[in-house]
C-alpha atoms as a PDB file:
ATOM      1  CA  UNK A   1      91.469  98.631  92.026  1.00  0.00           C
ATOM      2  CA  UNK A   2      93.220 101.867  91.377  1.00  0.00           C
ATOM      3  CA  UNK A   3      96.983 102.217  91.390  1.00  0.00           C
ATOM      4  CA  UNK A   4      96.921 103.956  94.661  1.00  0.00           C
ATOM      5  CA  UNK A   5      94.630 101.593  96.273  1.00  0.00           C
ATOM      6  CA  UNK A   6      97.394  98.256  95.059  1.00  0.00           C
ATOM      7  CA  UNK A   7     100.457 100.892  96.531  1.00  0.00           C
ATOM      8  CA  UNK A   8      98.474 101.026  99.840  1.00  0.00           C
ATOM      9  CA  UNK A   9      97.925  97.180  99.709  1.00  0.00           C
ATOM     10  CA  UNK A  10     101.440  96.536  99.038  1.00  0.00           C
ATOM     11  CA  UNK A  11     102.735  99.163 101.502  1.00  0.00           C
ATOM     12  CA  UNK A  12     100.695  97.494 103.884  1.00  0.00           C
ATOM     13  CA  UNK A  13     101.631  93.580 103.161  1.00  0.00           C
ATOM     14  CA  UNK A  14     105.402  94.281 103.602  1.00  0.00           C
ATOM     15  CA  UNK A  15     104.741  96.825 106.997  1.00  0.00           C
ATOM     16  CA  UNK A  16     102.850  93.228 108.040  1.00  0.00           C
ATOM     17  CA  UNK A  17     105.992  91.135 107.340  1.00  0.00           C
ATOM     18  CA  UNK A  18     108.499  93.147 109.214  1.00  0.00           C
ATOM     19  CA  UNK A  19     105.436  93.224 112.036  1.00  0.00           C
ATOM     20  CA  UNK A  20     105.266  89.318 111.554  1.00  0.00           C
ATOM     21  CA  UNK A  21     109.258  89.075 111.234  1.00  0.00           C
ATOM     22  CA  UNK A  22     109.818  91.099 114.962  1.00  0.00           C
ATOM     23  CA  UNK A  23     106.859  89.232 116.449  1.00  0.00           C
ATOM     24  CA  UNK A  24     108.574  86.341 117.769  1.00  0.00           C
ATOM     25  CA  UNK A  25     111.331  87.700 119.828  1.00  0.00           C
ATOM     26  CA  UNK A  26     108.944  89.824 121.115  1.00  0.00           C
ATOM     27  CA  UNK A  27     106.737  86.930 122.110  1.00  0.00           C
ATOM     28  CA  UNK A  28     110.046  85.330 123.710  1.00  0.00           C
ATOM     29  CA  UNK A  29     110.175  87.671 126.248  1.00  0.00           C
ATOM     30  CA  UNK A  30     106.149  87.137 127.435  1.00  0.00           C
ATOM     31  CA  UNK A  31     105.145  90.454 124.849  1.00  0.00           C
ATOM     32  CA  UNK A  32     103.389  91.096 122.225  1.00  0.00           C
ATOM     33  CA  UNK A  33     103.204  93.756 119.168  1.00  0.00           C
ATOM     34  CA  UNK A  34     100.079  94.580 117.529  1.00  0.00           C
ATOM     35  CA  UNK A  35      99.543  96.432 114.262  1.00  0.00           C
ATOM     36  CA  UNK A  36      97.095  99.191 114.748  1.00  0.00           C
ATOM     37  CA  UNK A  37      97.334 101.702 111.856  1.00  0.00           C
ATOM     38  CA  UNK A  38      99.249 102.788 109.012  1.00  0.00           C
ATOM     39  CA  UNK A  39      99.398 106.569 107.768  1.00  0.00           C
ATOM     40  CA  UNK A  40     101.072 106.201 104.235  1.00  0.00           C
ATOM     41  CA  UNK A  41     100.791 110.108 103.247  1.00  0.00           C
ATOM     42  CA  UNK A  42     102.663 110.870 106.614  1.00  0.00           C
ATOM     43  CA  UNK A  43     105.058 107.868 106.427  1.00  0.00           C
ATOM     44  CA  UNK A  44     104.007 106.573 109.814  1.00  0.00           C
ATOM     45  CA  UNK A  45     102.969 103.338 111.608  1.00  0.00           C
ATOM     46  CA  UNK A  46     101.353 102.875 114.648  1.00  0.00           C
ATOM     47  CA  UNK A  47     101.929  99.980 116.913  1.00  0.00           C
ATOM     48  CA  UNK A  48     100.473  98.115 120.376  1.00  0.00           C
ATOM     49  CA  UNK A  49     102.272  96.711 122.966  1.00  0.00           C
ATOM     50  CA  UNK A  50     100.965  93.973 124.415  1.00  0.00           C
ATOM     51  CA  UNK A  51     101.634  91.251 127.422  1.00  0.00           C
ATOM     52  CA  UNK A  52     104.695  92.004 129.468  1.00  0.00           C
ATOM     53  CA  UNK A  53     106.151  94.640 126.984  1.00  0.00           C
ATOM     54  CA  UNK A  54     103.191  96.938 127.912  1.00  0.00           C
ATOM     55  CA  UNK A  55     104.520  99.459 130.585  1.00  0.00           C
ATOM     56  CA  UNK A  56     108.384  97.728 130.513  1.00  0.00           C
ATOM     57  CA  UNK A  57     110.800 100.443 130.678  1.00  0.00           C
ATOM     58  CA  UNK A  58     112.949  98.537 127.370  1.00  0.00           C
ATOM     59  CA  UNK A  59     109.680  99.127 125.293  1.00  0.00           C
ATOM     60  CA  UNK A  60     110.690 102.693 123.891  1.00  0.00           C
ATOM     61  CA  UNK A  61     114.039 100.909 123.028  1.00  0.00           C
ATOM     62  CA  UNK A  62     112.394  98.576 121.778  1.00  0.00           C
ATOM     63  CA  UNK A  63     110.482 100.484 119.300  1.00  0.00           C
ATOM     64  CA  UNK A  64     112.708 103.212 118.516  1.00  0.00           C
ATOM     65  CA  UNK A  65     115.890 100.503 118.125  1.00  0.00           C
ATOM     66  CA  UNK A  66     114.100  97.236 116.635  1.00  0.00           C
ATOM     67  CA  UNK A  67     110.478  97.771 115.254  1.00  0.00           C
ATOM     68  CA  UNK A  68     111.257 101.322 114.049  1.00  0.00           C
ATOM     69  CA  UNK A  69     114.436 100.408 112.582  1.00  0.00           C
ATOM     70  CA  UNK A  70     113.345  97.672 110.987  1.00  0.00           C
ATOM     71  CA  UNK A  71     110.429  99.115 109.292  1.00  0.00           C
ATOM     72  CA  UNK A  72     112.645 101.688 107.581  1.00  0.00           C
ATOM     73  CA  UNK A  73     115.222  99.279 106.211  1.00  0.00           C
ATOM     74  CA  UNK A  74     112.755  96.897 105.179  1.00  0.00           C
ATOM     75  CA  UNK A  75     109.903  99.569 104.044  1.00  0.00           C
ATOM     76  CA  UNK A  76     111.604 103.039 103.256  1.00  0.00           C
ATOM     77  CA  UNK A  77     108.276 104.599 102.673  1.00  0.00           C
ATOM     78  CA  UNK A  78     107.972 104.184 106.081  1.00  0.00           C
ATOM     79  CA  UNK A  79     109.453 107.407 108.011  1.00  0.00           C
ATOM     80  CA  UNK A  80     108.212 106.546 112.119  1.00  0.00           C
ATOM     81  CA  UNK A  81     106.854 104.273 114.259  1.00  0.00           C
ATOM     82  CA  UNK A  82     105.042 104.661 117.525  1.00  0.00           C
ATOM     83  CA  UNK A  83     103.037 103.301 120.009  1.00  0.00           C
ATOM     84  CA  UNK A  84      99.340 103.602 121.157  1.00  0.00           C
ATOM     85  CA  UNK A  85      97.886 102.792 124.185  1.00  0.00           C
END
């Protein structure tokens, strides 16, 4: 494995643990989140809703005020985080 390819394996486990570490609050409130991609040259994750936080009006806070803030406290690499349908 090639430095670049352990970076992108690393970068990945910890964007996992903050998705595993904001999971369960989500989950309290009937929702979901579901990891769907992760752009390391652009700094960006992409995330899906799922259960009762797909289509809630919180959701954008949500991810602009939890996941997204988490992710760049926890991974700096990590620039923005949005949703897909």
């Amino acid at each position: 494995m090639t430095e670049q390819e352990q970076s992108q394996a690393t970068l990945a486990e910890r964007v996992k643990d903050v998705i595993e570490r904001i999971r369960p609050p989500i989950q309290a409130d009937g929702g979901d989140i579901e990891l769907v991609d992760i752009d390391p040259a652009a700094g960006k994750v992409s995330i899906r809703f799922q259960g009762a936080c797909r289509g809630c009006p919180m959701a954008a806070m949500t991810l602009k005020m939890g996941v997204e803030k988490h992710m760049k406290e926890l991974v700096p690499e990590i620039s923005e985080v949005v949703a897909v349908d």
